[in-house]
Every structure is written in C-alpha cells, then in structure tokens.
N, C-alpha and C. Protein backbone atom coordinates (compact mmCIF):
# COMPACT_ATOMS: atom_id res chain seq x y z
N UNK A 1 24.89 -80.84 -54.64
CA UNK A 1 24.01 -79.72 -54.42
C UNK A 1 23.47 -79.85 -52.99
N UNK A 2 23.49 -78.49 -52.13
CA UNK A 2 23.23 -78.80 -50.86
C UNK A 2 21.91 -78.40 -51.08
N UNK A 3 20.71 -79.14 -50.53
CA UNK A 3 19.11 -78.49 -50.87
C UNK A 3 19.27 -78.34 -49.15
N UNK A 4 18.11 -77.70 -48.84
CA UNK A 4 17.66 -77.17 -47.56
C UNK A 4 17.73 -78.31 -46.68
N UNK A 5 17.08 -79.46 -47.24
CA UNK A 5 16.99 -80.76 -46.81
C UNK A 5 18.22 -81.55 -46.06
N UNK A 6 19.06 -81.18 -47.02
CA UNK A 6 20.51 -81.85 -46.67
C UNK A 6 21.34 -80.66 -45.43
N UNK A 7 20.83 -79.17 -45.63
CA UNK A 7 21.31 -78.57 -44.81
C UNK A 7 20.76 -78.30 -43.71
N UNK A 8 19.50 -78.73 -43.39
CA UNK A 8 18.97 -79.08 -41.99
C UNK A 8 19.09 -80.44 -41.21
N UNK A 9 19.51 -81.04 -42.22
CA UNK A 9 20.05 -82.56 -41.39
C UNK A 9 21.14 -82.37 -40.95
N UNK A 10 22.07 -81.34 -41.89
CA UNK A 10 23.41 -81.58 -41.03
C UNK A 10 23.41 -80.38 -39.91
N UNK A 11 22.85 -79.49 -39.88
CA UNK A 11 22.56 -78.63 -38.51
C UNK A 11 21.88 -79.46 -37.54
N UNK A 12 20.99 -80.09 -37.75
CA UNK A 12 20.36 -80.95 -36.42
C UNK A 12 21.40 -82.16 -36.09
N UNK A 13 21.83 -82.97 -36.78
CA UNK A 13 22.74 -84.35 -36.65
C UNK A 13 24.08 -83.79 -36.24
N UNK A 14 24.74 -82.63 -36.65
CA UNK A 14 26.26 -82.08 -36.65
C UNK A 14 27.34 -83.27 -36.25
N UNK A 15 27.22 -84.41 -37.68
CA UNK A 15 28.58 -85.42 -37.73
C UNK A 15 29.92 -85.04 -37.10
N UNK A 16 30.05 -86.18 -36.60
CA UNK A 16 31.65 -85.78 -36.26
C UNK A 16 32.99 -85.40 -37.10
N UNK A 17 32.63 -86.46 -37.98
CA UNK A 17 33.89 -86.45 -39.12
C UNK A 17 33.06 -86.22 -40.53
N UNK A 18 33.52 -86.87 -41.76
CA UNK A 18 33.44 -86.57 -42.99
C UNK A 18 31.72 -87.62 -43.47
N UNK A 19 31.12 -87.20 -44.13
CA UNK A 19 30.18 -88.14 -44.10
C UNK A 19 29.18 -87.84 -45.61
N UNK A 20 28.70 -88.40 -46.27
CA UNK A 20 27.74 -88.38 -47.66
C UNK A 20 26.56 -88.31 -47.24
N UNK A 21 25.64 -87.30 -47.37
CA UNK A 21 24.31 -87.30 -46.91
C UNK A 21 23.68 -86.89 -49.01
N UNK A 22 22.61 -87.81 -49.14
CA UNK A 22 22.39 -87.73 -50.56
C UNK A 22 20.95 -87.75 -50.34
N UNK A 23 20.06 -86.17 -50.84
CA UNK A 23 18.69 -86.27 -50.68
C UNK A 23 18.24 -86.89 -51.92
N UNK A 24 17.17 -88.15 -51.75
CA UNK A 24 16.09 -88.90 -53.12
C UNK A 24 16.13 -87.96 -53.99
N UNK A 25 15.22 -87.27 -53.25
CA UNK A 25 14.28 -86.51 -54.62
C UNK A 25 15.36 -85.87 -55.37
N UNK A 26 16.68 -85.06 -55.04
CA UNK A 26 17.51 -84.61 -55.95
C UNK A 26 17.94 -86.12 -57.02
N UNK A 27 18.20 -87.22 -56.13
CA UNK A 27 18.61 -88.31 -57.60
C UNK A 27 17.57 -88.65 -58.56
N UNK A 28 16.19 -88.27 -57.87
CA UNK A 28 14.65 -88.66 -58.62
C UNK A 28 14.78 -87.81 -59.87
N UNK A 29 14.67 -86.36 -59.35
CA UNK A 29 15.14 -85.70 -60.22
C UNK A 29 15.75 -85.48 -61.30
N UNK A 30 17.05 -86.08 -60.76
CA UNK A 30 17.84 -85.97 -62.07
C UNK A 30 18.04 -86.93 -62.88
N UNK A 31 17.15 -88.27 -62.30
CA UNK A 31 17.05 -89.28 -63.11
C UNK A 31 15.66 -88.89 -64.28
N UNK A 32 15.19 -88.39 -63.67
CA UNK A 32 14.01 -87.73 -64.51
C UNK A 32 14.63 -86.40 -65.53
N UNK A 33 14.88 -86.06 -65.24
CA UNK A 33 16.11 -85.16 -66.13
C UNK A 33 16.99 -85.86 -67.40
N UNK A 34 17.72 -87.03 -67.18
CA UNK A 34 18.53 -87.56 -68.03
C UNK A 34 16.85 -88.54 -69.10
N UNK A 35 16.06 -89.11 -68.46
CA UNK A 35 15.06 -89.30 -69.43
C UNK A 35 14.83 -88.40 -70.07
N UNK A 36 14.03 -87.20 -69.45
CA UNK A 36 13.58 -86.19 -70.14
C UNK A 36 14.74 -85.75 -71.81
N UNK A 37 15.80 -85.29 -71.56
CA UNK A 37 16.70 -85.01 -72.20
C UNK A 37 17.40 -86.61 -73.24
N UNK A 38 17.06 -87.52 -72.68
CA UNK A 38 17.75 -88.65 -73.99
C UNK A 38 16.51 -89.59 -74.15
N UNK A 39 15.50 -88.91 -74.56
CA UNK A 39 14.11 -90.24 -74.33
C UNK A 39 14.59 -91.26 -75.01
N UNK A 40 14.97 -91.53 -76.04
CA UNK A 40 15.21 -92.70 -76.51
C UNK A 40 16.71 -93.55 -75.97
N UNK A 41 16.84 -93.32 -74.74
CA UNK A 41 18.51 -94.01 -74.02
C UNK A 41 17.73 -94.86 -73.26
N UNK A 42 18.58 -96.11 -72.92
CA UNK A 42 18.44 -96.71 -71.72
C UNK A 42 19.17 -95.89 -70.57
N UNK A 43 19.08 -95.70 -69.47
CA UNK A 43 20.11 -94.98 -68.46
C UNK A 43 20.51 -95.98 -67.33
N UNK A 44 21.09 -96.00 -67.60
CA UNK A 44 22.10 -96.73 -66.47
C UNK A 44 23.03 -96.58 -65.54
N UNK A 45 22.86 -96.94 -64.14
CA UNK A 45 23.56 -96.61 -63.08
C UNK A 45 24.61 -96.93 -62.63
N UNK A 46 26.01 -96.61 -62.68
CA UNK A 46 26.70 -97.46 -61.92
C UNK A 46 27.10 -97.81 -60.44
N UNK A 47 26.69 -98.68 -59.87
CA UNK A 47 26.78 -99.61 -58.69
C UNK A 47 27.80 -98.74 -57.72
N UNK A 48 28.68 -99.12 -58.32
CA UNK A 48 29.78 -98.82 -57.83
C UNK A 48 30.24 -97.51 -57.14
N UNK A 49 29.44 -96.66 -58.14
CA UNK A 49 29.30 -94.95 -57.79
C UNK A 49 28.75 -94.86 -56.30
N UNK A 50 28.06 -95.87 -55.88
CA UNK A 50 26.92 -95.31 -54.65
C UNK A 50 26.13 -96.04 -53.96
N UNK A 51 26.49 -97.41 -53.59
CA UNK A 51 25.51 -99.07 -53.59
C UNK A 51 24.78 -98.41 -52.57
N UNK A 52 24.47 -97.46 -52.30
CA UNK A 52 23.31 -97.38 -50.75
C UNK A 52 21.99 -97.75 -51.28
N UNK A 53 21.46 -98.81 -50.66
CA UNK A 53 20.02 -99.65 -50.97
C UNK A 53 19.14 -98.64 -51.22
N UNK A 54 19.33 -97.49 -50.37
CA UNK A 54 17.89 -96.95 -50.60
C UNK A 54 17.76 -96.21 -51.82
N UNK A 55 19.21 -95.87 -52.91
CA UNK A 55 19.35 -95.47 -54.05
C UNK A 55 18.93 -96.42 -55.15
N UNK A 56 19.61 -97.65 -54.75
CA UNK A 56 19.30 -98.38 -55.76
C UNK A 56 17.40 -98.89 -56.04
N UNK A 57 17.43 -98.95 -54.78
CA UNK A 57 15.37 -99.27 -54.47
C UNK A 57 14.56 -97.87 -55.49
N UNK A 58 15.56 -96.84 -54.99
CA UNK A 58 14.34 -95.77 -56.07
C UNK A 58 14.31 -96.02 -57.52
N UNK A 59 16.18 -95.98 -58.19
CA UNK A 59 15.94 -96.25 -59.40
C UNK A 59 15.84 -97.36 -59.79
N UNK A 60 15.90 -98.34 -59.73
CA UNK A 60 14.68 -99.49 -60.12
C UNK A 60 13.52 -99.30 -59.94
N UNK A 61 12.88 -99.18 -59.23
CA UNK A 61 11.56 -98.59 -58.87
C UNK A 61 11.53 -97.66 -59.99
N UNK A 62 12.30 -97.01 -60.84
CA UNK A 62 11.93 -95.84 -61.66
C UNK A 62 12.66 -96.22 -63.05
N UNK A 63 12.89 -97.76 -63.17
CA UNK A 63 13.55 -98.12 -64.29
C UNK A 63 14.40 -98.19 -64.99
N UNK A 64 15.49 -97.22 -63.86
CA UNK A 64 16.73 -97.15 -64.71
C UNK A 64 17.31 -98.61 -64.44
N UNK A 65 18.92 -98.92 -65.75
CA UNK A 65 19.13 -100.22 -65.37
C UNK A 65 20.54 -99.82 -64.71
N UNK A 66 21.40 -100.92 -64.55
CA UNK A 66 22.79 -100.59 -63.60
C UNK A 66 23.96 -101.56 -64.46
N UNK A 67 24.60 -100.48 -64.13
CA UNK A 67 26.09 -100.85 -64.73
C UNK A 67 26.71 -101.43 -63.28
N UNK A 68 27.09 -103.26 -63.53
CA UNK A 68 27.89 -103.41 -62.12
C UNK A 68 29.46 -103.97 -62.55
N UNK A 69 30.26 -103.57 -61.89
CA UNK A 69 31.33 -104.92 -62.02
C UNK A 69 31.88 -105.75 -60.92
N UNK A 70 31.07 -105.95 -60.32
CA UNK A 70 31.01 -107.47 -59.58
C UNK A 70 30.05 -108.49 -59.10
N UNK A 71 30.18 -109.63 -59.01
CA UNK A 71 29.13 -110.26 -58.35
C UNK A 71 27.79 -109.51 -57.10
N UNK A 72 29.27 -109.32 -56.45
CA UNK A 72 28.24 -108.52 -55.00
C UNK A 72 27.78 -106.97 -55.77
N UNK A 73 27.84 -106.09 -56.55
CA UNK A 73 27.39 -105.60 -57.28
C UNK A 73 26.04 -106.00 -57.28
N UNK A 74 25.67 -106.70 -58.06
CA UNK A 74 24.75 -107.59 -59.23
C UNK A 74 24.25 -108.22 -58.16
N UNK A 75 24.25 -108.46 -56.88
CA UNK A 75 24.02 -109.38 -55.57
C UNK A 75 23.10 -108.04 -54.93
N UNK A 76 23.42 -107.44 -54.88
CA UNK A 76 22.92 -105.92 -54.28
C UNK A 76 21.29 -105.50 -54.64
C-alpha cells in the first residue's frame, strides 16, 4: 500500500534502481489489526519476510513473537 508517506519519500529521494520503502505505522497497524481480529492467537512474524531492525524493534516492542529459521535469524 502506497500511503502519502511512502509517496513523498519517493518524490523527494527519486532512487535510482528498485528499492523497499515500508512505512511503521502501516505494519503497526496491521499488526493491530491481526490482534484485533484473532484476540485469542499468538501472532507471529516471520524473520525472514523482512529482518530490517527497525521492523523487528516495533513488533517486539508490540509483542508479537517471530517465526525464524536460522541462527542469525534468532541472532537478529
């Protein structure tokens, strides 16, 4: 989902090549979303999908747990 956020970064920055720009609050969101909708689940992230620190810092910070399969995974 492109929010305004993500589409004013890439008008001001204009990357050269191919690149993942991922706004918080949309993963806050929708981590708050998958609670909302399965209150009684654990939710869990997988690693692997997306290791950028500053993803993993929110949802811990917000309790979800993580699916890893590797050491450096689980090192992360």
């Amino acid at each position: 989902m492109a929010t305004q956020r993500i589409l004013d970064f890439l008008a001001t920055r204009r990357p050269n090549g191919p690149c993942l720009v991922v706004d918080l609050d949309v993963v806050r969101d929708n981590f708050r979303a998958f609670e909302k909708a399965l209150p009684d689940s654990k939710i869990y992230y997988a690693v692997k999908a997306n290791p950028a620190p500053e993803i993993l810092r929110l949802l811990a910070a917000m309790g979800s747990s993580f699916d890893t399969a590797s050491v450096a995974e689980v090192e992360m």
